[in-house]
Protein backbone atom coordinates (compact mmCIF):
# COMPACT_ATOMS: atom_id res chain seq x y z
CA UNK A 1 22.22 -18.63 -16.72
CA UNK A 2 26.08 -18.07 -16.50
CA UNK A 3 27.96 -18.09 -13.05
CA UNK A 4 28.46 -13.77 -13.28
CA UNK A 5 24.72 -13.34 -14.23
CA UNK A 6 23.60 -15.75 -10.83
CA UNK A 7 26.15 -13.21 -8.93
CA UNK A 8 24.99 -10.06 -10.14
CA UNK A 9 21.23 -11.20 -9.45
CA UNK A 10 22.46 -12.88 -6.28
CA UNK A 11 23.97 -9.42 -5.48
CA UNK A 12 21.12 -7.41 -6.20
CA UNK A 13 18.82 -9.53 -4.26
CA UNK A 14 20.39 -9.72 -0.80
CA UNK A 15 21.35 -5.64 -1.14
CA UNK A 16 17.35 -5.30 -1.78
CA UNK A 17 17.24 -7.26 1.17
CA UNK A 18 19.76 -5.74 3.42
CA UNK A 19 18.31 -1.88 2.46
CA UNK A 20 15.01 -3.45 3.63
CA UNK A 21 16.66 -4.63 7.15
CA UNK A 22 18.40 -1.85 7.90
CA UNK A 23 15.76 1.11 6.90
CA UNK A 24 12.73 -1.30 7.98
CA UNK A 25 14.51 -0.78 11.73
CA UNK A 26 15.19 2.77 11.16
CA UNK A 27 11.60 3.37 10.21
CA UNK A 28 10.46 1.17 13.37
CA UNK A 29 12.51 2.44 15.68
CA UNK A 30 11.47 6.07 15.29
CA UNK A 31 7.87 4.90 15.51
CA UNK A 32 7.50 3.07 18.03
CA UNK A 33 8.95 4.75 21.02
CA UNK A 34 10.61 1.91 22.62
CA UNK A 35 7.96 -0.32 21.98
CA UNK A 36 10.42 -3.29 21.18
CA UNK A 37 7.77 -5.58 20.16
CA UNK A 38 6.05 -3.33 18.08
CA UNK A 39 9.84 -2.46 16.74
CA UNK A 40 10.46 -6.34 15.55
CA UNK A 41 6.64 -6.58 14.00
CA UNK A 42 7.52 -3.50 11.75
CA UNK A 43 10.88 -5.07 10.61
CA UNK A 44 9.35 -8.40 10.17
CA UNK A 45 6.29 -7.17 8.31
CA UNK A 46 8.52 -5.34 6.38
CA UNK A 47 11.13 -7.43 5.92
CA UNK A 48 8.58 -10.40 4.90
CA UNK A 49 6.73 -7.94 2.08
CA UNK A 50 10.26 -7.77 0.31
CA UNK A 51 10.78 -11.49 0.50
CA UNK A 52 7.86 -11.91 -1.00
CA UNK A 53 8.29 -9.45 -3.98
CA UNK A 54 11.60 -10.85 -4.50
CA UNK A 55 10.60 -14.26 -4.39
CA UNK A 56 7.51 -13.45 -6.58
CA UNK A 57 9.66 -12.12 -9.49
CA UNK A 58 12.62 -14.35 -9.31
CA UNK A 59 9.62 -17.00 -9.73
CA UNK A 60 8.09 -15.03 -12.58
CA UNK A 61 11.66 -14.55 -14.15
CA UNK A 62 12.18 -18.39 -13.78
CA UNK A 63 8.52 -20.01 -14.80
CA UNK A 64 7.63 -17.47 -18.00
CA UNK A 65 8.90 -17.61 -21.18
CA UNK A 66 7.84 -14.27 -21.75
CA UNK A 67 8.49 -12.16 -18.56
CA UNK A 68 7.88 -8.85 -19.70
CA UNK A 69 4.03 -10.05 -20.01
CA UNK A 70 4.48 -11.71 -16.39
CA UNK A 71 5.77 -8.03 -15.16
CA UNK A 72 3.42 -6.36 -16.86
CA UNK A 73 0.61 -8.46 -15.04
CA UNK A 74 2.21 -8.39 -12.07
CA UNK A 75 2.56 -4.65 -11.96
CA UNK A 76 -1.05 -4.43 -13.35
CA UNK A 77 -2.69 -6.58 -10.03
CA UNK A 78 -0.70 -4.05 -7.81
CA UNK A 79 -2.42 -1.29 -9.34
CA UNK A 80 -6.07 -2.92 -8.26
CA UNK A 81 -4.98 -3.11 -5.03
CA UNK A 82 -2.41 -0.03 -4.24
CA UNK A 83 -4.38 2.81 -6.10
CA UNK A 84 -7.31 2.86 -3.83
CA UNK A 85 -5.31 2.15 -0.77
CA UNK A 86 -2.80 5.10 -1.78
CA UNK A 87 -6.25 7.15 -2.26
CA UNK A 88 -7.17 6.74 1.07
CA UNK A 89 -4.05 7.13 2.46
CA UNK A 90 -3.78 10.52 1.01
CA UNK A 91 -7.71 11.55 1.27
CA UNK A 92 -6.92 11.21 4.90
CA UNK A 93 -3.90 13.21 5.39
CA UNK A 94 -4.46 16.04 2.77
CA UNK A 95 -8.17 16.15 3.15
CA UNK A 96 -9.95 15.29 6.27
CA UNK A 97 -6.87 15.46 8.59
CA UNK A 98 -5.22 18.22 6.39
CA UNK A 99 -1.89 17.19 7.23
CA UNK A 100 -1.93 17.42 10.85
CA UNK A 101 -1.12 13.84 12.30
CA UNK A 102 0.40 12.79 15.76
CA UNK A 103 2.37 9.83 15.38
CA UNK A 104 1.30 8.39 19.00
CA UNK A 105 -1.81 8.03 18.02
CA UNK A 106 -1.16 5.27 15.69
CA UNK A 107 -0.53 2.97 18.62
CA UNK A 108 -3.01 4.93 20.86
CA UNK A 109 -6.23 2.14 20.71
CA UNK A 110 -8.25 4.50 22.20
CA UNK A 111 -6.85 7.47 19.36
CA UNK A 112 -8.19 7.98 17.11
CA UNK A 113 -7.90 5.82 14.76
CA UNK A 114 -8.64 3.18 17.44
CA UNK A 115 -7.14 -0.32 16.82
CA UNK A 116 -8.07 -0.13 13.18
CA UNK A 117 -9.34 2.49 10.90
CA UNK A 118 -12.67 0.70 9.86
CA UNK A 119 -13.81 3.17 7.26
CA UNK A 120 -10.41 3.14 5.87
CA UNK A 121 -10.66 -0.65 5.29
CA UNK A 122 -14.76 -0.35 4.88
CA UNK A 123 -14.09 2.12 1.61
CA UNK A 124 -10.87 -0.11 0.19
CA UNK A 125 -13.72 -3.35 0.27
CA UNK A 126 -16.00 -1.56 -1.64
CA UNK A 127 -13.72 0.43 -3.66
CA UNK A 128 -12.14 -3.30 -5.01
CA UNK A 129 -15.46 -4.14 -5.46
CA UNK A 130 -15.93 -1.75 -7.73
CA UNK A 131 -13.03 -2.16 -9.82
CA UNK A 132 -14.07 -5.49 -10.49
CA UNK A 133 -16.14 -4.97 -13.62
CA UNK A 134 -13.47 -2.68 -15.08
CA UNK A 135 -10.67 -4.97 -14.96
CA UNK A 136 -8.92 -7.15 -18.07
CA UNK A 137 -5.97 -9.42 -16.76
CA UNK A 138 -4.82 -12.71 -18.43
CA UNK A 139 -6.90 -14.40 -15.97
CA UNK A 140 -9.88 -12.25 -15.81
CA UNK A 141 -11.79 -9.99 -17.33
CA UNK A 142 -14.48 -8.08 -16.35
CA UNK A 143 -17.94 -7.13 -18.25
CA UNK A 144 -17.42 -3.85 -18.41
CA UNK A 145 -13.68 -3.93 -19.57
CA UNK A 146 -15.54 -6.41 -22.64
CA UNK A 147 -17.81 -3.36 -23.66
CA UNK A 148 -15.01 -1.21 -24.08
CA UNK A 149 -12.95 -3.03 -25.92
CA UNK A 150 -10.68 -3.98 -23.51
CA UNK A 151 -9.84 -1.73 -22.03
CA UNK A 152 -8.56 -1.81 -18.38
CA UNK A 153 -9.76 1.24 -16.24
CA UNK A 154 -10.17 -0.38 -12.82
CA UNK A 155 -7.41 1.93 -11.66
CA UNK A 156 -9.22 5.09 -12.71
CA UNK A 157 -12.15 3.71 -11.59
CA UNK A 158 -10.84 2.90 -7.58
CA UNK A 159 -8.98 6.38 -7.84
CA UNK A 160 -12.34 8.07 -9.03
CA UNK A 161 -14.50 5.59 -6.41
CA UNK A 162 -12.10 5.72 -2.86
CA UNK A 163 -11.37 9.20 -2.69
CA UNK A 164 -15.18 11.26 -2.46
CA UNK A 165 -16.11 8.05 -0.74
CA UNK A 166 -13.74 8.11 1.71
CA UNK A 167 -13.93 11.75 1.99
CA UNK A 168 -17.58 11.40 2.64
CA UNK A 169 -17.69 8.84 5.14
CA UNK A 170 -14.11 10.41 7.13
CA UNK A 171 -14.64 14.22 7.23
CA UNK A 172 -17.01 14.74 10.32
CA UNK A 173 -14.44 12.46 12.45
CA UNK A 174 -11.37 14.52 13.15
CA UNK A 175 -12.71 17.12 16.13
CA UNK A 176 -11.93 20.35 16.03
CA UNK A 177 -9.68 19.83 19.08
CA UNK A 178 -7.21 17.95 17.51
CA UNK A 179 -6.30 19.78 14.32
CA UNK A 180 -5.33 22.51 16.61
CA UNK A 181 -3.35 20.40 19.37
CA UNK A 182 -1.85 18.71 16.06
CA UNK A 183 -0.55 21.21 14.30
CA UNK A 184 2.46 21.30 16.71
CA UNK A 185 3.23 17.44 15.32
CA UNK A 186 6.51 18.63 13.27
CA UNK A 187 7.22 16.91 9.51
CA UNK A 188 5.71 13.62 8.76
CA UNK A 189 8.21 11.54 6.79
């Protein structure tokens, strides 16, 4: 790798880096209302995701011969685990919340969502579960994903899975009460 080439990526990596700094702060700052220690676990958690990404691929870039294939994997196991987490995500807002959220009550223990939203995480376990079967990776692959050829539809399949599950198991917990003191919340970003 020539000297320009190791300064361009060098260049790339620590603005990645910097843009994750800066806007992890931003983003912490407005949501945890002075909160300082909840401000620097936000920017650290945050800033410690894109280490790891960047890290991850300059490793993949380095150790494969063939890094398209190492991408394409990579991008591949995010899908198993950011589909059904994405599903939820958006099950929750659109569906059983519809869109009215307060942002205290994400650091409200007693909100609620309490400290953790356990059918949230209870759905994602069996949702990636699921998946399993359906899956065909250079590492693994699954029975199902055998029968049909190869294919990989554990994607479809957590998308298909998380979201009535979720739905069903979430939509008797939001009281009536708080969609209407909610509604006053102003934009989500």
């Amino acid at each position: 790798m020539t000297l320009a080439r190791r300064s361009v990526a060098e260049f790339i990596g620590t603005a990645f880096l910097v843009a994750t700094v800066i806007g992890s702060g931003i983003m912490a700052e407005r949501l945890a209302n002075g909160n300082v220690a909840l401000v620097l676990l936000a920017n650290t958690i945050a800033t410690g995701a894109v280490l790891v990404a960047l890290i991850t691929v300059l490793f993949g870039l380095l150790a494969s011969s063939n890094v398209l294939t190492s991408f394409e994997n990579y991008l591949g196991a995010l899908l198993y685990f950011l589909i059904p987490w994405t599903a939820i995500n958006l099950t929750d807002f659109y569906l059983v919340r519809r869109g009215h959220y307060r942002t205290e009550d994400f650091f409200d223990a007693n909100g609620p969502f309490g400290l953790f939203n356990w059918r949230g995480l209870l759905v994602y376990v069996i949702t990636f579960g699921i998946e399993i079967p359906f899956m065909n990776t250079a590492v693994y692959q699954g029975p199902i994903s055998k029968q049909l050829g190869g294919a990989d539809i554990a994607w479809i399949v957590g998308l298909c899975v998380s979201v009535p599950l979720y739905y069903f198991i979430a939509r008797g917990t939001v009281p009536a009460a708080d969609s209407a003191t909610t509604a006053d919340a102003g934009p989500v970003a």
